[in-house]
PDB file of N, CA and C in Angstrom:
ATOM      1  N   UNK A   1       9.599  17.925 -11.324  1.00  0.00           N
ATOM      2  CA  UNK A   1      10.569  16.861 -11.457  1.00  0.00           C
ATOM      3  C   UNK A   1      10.875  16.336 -10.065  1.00  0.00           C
ATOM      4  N   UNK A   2      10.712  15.111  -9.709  1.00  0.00           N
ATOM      5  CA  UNK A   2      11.262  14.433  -8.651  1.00  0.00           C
ATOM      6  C   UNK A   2      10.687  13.197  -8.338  1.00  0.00           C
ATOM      7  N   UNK A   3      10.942  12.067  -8.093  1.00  0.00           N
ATOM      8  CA  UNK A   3      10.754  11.104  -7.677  1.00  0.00           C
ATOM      9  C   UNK A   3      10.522  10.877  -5.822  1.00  0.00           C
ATOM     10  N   UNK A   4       9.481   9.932  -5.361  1.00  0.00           N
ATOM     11  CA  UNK A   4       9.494  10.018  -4.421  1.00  0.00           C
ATOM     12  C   UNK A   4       9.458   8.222  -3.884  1.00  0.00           C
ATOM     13  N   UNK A   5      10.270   8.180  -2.968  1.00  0.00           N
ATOM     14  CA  UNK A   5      10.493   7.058  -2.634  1.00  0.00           C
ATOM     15  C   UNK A   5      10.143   6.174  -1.004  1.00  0.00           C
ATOM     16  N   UNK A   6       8.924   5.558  -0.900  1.00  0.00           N
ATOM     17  CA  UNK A   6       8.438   5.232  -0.379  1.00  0.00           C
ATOM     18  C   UNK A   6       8.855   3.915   0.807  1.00  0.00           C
ATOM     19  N   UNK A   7       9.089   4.381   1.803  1.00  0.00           N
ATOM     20  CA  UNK A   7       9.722   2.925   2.752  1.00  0.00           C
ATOM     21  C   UNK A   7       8.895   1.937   2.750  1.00  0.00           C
ATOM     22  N   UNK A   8       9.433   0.847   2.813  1.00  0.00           N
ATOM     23  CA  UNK A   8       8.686  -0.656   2.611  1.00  0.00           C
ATOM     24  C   UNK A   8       7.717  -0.769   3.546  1.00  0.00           C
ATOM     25  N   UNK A   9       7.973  -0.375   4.641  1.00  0.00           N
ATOM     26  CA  UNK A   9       7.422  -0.437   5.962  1.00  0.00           C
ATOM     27  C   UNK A   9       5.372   0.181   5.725  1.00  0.00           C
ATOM     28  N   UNK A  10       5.722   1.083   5.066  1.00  0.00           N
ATOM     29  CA  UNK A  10       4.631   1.807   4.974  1.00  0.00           C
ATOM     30  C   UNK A  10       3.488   0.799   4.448  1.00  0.00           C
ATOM     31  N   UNK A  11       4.064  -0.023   3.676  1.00  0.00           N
ATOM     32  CA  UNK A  11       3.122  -0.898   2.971  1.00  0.00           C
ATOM     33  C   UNK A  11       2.015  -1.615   4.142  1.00  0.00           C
ATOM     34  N   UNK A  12       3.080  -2.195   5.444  1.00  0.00           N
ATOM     35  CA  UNK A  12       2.148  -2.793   6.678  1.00  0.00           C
ATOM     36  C   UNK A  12       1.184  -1.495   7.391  1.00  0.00           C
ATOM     37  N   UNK A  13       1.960  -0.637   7.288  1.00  0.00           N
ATOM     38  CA  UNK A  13       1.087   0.595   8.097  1.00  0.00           C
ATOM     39  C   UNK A  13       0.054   0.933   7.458  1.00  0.00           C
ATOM     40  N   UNK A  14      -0.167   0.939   6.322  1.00  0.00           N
ATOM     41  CA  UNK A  14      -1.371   1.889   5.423  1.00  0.00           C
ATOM     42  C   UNK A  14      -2.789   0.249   5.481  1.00  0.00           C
ATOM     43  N   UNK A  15      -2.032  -0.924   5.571  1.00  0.00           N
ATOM     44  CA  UNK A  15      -3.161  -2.284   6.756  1.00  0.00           C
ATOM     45  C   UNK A  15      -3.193  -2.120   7.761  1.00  0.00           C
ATOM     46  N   UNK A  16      -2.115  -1.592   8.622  1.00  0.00           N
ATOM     47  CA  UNK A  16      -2.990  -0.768   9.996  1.00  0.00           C
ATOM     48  C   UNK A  16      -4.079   0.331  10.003  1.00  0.00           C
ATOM     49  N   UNK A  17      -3.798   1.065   9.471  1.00  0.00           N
ATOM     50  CA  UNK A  17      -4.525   2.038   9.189  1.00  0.00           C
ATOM     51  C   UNK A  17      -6.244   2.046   8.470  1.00  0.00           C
ATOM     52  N   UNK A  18      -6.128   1.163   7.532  1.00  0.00           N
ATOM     53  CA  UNK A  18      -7.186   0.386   6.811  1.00  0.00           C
ATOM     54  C   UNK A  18      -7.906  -0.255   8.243  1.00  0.00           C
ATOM     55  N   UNK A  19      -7.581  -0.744   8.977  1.00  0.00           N
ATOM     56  CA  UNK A  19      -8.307  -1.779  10.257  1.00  0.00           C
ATOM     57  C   UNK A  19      -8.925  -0.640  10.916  1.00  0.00           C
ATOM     58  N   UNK A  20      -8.050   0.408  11.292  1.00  0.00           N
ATOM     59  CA  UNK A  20      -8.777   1.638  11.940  1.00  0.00           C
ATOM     60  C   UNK A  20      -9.621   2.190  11.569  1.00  0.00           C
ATOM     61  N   UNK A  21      -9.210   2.523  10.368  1.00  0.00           N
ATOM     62  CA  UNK A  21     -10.703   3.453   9.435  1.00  0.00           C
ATOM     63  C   UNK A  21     -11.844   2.564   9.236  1.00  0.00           C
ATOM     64  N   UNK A  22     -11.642   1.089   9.315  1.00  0.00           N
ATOM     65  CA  UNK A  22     -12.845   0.112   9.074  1.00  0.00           C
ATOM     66  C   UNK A  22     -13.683  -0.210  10.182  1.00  0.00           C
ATOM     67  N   UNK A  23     -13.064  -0.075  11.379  1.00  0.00           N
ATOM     68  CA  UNK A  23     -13.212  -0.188  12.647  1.00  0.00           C
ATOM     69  C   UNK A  23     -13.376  -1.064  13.036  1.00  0.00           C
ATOM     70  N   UNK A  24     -12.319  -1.903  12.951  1.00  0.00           N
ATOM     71  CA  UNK A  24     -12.108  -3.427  12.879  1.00  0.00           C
ATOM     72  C   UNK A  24     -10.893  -3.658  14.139  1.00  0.00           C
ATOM     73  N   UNK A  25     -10.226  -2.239  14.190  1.00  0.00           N
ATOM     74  CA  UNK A  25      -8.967  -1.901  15.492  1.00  0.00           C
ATOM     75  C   UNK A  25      -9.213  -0.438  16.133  1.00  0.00           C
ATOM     76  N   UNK A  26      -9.216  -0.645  17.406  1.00  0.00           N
ATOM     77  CA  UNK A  26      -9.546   0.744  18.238  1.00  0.00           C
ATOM     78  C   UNK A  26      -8.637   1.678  17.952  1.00  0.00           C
ATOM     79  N   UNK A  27      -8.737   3.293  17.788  1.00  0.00           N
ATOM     80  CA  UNK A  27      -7.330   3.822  17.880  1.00  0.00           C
ATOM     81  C   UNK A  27      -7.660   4.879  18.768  1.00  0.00           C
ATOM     82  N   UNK A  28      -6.219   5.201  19.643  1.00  0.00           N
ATOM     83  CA  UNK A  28      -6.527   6.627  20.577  1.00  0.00           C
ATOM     84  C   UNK A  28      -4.951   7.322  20.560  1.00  0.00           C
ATOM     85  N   UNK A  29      -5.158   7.989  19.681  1.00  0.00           N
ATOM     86  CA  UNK A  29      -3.454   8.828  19.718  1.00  0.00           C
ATOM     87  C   UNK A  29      -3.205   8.957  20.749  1.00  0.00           C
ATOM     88  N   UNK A  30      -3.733   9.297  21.765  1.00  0.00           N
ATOM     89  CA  UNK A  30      -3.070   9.516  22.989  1.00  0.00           C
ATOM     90  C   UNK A  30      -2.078   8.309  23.826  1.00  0.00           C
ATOM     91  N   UNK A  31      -2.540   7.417  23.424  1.00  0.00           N
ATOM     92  CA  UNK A  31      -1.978   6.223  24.065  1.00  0.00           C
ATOM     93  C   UNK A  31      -0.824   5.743  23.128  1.00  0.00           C
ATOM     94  N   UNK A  32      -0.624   6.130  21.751  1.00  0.00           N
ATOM     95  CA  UNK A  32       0.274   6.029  20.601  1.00  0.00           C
ATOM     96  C   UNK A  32       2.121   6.486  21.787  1.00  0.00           C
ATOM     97  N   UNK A  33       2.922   5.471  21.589  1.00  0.00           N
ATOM     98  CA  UNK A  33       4.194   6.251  21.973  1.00  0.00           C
ATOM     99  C   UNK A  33       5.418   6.213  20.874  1.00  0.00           C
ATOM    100  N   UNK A  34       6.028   6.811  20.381  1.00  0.00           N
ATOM    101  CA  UNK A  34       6.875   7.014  19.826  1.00  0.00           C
ATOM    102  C   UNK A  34       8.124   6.129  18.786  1.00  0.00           C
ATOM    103  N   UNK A  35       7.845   5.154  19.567  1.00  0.00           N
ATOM    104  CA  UNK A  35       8.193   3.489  19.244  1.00  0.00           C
ATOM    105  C   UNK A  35       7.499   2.554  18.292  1.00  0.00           C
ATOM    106  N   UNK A  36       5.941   3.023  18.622  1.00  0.00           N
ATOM    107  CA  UNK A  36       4.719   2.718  17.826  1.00  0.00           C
ATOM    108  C   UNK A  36       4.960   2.862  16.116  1.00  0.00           C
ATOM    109  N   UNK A  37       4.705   1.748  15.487  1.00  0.00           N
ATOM    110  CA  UNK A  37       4.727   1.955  14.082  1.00  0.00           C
ATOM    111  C   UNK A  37       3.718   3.110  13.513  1.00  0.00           C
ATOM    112  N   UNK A  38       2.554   3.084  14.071  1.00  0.00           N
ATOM    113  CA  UNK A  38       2.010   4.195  13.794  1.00  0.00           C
ATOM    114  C   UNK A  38       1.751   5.511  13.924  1.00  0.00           C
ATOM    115  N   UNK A  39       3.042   6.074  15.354  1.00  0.00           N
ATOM    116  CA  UNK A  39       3.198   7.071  15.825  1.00  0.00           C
ATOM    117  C   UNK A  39       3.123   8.154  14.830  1.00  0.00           C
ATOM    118  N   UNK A  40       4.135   8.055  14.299  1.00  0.00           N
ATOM    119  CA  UNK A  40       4.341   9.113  12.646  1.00  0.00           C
ATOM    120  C   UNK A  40       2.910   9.768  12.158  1.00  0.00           C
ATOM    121  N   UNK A  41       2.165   8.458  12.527  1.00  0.00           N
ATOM    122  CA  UNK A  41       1.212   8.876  11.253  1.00  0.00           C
ATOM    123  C   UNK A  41      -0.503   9.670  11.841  1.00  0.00           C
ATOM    124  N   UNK A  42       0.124   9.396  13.489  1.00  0.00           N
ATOM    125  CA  UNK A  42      -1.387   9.446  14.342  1.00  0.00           C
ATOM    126  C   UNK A  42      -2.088  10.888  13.900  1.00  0.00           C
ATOM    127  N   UNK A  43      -1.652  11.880  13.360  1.00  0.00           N
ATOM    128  CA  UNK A  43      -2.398  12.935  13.190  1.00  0.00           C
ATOM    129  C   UNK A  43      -2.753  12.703  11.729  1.00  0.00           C
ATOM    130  N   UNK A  44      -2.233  12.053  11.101  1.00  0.00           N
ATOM    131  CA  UNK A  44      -2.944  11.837   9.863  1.00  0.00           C
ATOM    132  C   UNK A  44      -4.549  10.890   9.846  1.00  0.00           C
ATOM    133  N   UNK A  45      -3.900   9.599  10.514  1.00  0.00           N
ATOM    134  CA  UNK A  45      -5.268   8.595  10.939  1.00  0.00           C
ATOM    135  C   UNK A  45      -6.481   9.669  11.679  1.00  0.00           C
ATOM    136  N   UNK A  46      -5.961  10.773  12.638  1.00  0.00           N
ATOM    137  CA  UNK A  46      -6.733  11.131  13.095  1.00  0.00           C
ATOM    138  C   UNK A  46      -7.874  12.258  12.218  1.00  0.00           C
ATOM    139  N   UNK A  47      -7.253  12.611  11.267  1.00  0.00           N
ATOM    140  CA  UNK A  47      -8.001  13.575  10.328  1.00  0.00           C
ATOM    141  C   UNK A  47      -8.820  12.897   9.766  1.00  0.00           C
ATOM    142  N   UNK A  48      -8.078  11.315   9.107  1.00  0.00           N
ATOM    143  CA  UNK A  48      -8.763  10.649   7.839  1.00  0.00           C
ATOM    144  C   UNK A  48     -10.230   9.876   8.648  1.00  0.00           C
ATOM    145  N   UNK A  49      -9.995  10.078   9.763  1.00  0.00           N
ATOM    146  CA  UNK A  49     -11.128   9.184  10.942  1.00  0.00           C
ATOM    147  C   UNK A  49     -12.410  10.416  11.055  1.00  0.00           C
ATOM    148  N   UNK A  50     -12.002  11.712  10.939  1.00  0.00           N
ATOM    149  CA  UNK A  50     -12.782  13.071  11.139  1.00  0.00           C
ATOM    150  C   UNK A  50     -13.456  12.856   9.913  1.00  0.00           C
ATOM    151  N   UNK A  51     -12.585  13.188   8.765  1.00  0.00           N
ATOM    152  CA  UNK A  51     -13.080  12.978   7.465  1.00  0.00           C
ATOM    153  C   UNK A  51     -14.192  11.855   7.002  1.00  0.00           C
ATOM    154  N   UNK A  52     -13.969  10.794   7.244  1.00  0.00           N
ATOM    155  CA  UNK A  52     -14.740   9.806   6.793  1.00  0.00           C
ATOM    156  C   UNK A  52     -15.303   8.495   8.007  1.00  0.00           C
ATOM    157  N   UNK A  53     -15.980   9.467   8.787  1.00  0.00           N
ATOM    158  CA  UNK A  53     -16.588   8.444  10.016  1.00  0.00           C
ATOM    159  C   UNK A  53     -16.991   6.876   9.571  1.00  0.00           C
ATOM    160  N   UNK A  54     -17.614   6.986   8.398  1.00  0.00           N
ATOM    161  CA  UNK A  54     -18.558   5.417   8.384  1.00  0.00           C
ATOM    162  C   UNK A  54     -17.843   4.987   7.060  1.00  0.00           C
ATOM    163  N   UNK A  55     -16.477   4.278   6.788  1.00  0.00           N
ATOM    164  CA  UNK A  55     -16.008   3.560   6.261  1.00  0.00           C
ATOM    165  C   UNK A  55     -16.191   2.425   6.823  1.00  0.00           C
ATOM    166  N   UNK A  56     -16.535   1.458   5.848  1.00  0.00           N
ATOM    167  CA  UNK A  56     -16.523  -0.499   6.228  1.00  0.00           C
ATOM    168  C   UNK A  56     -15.777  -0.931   5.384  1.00  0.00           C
ATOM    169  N   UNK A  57     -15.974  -0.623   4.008  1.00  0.00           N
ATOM    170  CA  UNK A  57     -15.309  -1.114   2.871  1.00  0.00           C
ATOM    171  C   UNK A  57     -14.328  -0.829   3.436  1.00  0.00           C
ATOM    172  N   UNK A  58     -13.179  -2.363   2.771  1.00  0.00           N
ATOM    173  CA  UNK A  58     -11.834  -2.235   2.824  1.00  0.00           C
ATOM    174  C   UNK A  58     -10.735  -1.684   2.011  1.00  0.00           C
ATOM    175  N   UNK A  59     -11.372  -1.717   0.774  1.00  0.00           N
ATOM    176  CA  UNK A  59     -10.778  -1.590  -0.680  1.00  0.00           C
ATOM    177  C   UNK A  59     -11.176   0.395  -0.794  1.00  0.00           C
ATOM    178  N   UNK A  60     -12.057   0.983   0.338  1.00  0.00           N
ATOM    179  CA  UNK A  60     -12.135   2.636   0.161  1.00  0.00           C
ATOM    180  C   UNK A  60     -11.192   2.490   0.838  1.00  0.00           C
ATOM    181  N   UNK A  61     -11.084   2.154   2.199  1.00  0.00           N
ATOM    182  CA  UNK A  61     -10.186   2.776   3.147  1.00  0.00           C
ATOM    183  C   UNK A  61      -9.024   3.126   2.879  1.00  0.00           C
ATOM    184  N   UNK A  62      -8.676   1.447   1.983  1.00  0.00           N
ATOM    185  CA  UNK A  62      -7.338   1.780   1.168  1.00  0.00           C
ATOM    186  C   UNK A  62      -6.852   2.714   0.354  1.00  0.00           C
ATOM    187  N   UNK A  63      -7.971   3.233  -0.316  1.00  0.00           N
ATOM    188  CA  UNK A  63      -7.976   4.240  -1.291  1.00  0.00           C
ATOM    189  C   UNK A  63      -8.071   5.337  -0.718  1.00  0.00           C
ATOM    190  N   UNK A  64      -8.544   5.709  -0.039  1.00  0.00           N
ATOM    191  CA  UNK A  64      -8.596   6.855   0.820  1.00  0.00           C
ATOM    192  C   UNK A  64      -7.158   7.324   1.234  1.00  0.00           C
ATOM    193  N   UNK A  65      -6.537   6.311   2.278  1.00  0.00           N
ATOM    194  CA  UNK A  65      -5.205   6.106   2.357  1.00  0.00           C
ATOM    195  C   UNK A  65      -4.239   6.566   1.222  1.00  0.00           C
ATOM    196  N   UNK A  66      -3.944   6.109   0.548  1.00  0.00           N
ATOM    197  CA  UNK A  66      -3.120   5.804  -0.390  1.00  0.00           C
ATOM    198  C   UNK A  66      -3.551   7.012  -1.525  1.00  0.00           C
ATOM    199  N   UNK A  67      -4.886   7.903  -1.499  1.00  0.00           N
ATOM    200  CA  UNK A  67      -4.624   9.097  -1.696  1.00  0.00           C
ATOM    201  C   UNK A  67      -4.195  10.257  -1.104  1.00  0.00           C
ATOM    202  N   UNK A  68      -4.613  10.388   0.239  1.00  0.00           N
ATOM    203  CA  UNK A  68      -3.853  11.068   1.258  1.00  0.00           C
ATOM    204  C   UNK A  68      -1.994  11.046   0.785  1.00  0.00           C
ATOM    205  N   UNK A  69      -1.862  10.162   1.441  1.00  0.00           N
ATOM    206  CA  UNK A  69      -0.559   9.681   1.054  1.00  0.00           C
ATOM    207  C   UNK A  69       0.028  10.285  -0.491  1.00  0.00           C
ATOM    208  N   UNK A  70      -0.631  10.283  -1.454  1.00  0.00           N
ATOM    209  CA  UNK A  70       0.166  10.566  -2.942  1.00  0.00           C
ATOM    210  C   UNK A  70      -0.080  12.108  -2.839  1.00  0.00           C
ATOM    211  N   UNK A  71      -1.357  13.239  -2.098  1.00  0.00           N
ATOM    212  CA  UNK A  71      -1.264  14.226  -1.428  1.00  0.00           C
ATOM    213  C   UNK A  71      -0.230  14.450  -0.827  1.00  0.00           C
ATOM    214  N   UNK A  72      -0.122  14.329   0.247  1.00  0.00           N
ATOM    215  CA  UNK A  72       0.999  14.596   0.880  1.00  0.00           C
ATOM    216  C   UNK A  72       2.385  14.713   0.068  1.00  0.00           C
ATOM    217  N   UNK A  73       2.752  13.332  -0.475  1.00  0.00           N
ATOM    218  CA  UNK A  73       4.181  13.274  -1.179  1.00  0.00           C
ATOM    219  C   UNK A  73       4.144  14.508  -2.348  1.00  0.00           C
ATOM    220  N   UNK A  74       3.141  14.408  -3.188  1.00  0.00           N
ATOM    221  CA  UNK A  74       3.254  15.530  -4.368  1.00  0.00           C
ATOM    222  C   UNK A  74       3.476  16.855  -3.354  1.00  0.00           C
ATOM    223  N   UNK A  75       2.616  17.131  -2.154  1.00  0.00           N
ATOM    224  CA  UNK A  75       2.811  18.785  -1.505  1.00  0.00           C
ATOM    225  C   UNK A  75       4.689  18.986  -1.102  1.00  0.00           C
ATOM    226  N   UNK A  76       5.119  17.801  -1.218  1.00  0.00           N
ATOM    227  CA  UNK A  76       6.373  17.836  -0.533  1.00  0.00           C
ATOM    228  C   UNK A  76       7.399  18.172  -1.719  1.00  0.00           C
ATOM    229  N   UNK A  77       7.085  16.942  -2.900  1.00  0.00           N
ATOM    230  CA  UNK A  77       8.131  17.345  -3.979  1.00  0.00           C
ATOM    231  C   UNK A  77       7.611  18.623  -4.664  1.00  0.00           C
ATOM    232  N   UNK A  78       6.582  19.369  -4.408  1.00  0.00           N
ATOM    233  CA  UNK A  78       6.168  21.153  -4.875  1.00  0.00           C
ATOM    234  C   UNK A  78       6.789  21.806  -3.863  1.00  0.00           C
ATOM    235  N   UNK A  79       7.290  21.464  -2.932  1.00  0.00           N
ATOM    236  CA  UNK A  79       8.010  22.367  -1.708  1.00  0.00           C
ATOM    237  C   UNK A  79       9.094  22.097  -2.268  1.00  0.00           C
ATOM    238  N   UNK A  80       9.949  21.016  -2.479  1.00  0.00           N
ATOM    239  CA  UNK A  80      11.480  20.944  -2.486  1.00  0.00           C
ATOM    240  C   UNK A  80      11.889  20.899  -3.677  1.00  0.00           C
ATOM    241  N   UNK A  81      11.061  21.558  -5.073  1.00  0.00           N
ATOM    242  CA  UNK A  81      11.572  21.471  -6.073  1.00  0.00           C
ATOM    243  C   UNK A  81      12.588  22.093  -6.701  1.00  0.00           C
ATOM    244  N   UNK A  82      13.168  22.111  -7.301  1.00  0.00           N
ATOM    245  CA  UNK A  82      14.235  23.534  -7.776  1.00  0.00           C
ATOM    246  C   UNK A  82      13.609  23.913  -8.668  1.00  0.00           C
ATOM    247  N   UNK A  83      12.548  23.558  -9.232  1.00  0.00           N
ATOM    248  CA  UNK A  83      11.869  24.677 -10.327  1.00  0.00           C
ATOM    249  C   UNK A  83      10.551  24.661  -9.824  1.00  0.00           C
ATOM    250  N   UNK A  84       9.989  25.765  -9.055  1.00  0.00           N
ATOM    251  CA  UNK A  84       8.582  25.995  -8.449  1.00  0.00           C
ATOM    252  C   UNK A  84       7.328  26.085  -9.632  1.00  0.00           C
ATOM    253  N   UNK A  85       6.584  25.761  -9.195  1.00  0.00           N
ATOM    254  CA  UNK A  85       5.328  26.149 -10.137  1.00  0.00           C
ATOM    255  C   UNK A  85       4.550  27.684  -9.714  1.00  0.00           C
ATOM    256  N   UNK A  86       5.624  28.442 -10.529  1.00  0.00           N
ATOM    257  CA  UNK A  86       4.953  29.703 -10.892  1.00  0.00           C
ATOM    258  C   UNK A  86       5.840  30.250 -11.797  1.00  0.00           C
ATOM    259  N   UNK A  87       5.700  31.846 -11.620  1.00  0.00           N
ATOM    260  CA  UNK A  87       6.093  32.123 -13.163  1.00  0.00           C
ATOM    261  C   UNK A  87       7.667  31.952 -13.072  1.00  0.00           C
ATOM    262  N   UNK A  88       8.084  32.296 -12.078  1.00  0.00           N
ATOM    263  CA  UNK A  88       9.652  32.777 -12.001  1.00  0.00           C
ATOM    264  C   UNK A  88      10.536  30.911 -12.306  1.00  0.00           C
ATOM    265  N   UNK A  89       9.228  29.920 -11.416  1.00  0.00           N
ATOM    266  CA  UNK A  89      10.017  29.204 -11.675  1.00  0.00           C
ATOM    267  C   UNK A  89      10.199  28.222 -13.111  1.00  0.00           C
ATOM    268  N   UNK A  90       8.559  28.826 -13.393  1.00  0.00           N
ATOM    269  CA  UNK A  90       8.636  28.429 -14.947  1.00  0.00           C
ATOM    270  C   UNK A  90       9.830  29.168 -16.050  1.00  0.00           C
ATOM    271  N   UNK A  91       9.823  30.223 -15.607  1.00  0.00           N
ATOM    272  CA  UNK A  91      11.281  31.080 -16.887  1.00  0.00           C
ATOM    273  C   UNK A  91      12.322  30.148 -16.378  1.00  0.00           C
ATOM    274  N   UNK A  92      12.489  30.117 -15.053  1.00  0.00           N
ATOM    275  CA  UNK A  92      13.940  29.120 -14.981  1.00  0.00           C
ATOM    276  C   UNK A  92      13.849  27.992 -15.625  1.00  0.00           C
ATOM    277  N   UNK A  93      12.972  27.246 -15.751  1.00  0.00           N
ATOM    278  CA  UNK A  93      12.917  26.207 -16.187  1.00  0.00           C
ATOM    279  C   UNK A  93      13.058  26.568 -17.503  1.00  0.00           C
ATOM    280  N   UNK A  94      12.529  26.903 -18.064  1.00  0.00           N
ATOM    281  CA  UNK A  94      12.704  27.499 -19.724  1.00  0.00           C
ATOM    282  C   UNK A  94      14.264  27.524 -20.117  1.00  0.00           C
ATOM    283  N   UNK A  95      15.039  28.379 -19.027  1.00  0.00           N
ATOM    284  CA  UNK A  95      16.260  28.715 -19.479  1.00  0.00           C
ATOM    285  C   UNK A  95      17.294  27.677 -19.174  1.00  0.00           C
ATOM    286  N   UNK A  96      16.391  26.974 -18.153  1.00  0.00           N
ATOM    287  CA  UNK A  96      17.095  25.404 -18.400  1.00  0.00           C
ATOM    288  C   UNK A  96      17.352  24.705 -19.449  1.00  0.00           C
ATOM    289  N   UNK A  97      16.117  24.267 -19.455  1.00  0.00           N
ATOM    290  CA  UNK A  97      15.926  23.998 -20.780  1.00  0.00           C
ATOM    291  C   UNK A  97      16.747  24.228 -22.023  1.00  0.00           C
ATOM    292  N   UNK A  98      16.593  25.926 -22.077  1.00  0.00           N
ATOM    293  CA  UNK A  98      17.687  26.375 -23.642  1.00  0.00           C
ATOM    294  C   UNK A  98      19.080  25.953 -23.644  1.00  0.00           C
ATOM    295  N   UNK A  99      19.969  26.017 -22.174  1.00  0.00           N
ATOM    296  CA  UNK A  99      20.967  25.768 -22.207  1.00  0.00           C
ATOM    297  C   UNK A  99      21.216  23.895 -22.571  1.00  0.00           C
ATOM    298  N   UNK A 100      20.110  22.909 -22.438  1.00  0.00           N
ATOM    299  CA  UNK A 100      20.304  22.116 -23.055  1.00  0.00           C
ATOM    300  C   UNK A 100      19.816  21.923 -24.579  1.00  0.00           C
ATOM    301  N   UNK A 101      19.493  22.595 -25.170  1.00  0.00           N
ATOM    302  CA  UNK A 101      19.040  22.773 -26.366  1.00  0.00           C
ATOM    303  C   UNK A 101      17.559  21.899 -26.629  1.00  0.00           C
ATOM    304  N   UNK A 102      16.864  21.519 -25.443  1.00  0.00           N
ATOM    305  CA  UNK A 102      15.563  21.419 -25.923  1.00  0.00           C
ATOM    306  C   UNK A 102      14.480  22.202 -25.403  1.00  0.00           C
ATOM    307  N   UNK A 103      13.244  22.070 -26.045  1.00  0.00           N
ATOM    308  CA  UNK A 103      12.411  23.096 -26.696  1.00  0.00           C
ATOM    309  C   UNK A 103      11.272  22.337 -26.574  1.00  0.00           C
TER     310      UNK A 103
END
C-alpha cells in the first residue's frame, strides 16, 4: 500500500537524461555541482550509461529511464511500508484486515 508522488520537475530531467543516454549531450559527474538539476541523479545516469552503452533510440532511453525510476520508487515504498512483504508482515496485515471486517 502506498502511493508515490512524483515532482513535476522530474518530467524535464528524465529529457535530460534521454539526451545523455542518446548521446546527443556530453555528461561527466564530476563536473555536475549541486545546484545542477541533474546532480541528484548523476549516479543513477552514471549506471544507466554502464548498463546500456549504445542507446540512439529515443523512445528506449525513455523507457529505460522511466523503468529505473518505477524500480527505484517501488524499492522505497517496500522499505517504508507498514506492512512488509513477508510472513510477519503478511499476519499483520491479515489482522488488519479482521479488525475491519474484510476478508
Amino acid at each position: 500500500m502506498g502511493l508515490y508522488i512524483l515532482p513535476g520537475r522530474l518530467k524535464r530531467q528524465i529529457e535530460e537524461i534521454a539526451d545523455i543516454l542518446c548521446g546527443d549531450v556530453k555528461f561527466n559527474a564530476d563536473e555536475l555541482k549541486p545546484e545542477d538539476s541533474l546532480y541528484v541523479h548523476r549516479n543513477m545516469i552514471k549506471e544507466l550509461l554502464k548498463d546500456n552503452p549504445s542507446i540512439t533510440e529515443r523512445d528506449e532511453a525513455l523507457e529505460i529511464i522511466r523503468k529505473r525510476i518505477n524500480e527505484t520508487c517501488v524499492h522505497i515504498l517496500e522499505n517504508t511500508a507498514v506492512f512488509k512483504k513477508d510472513e510477519v508482515g503478511t499476519l499483520a496485515f491479515r489482522k488488519f484486515l479482521n479488525t475491519l471486517a474484510i476478508k
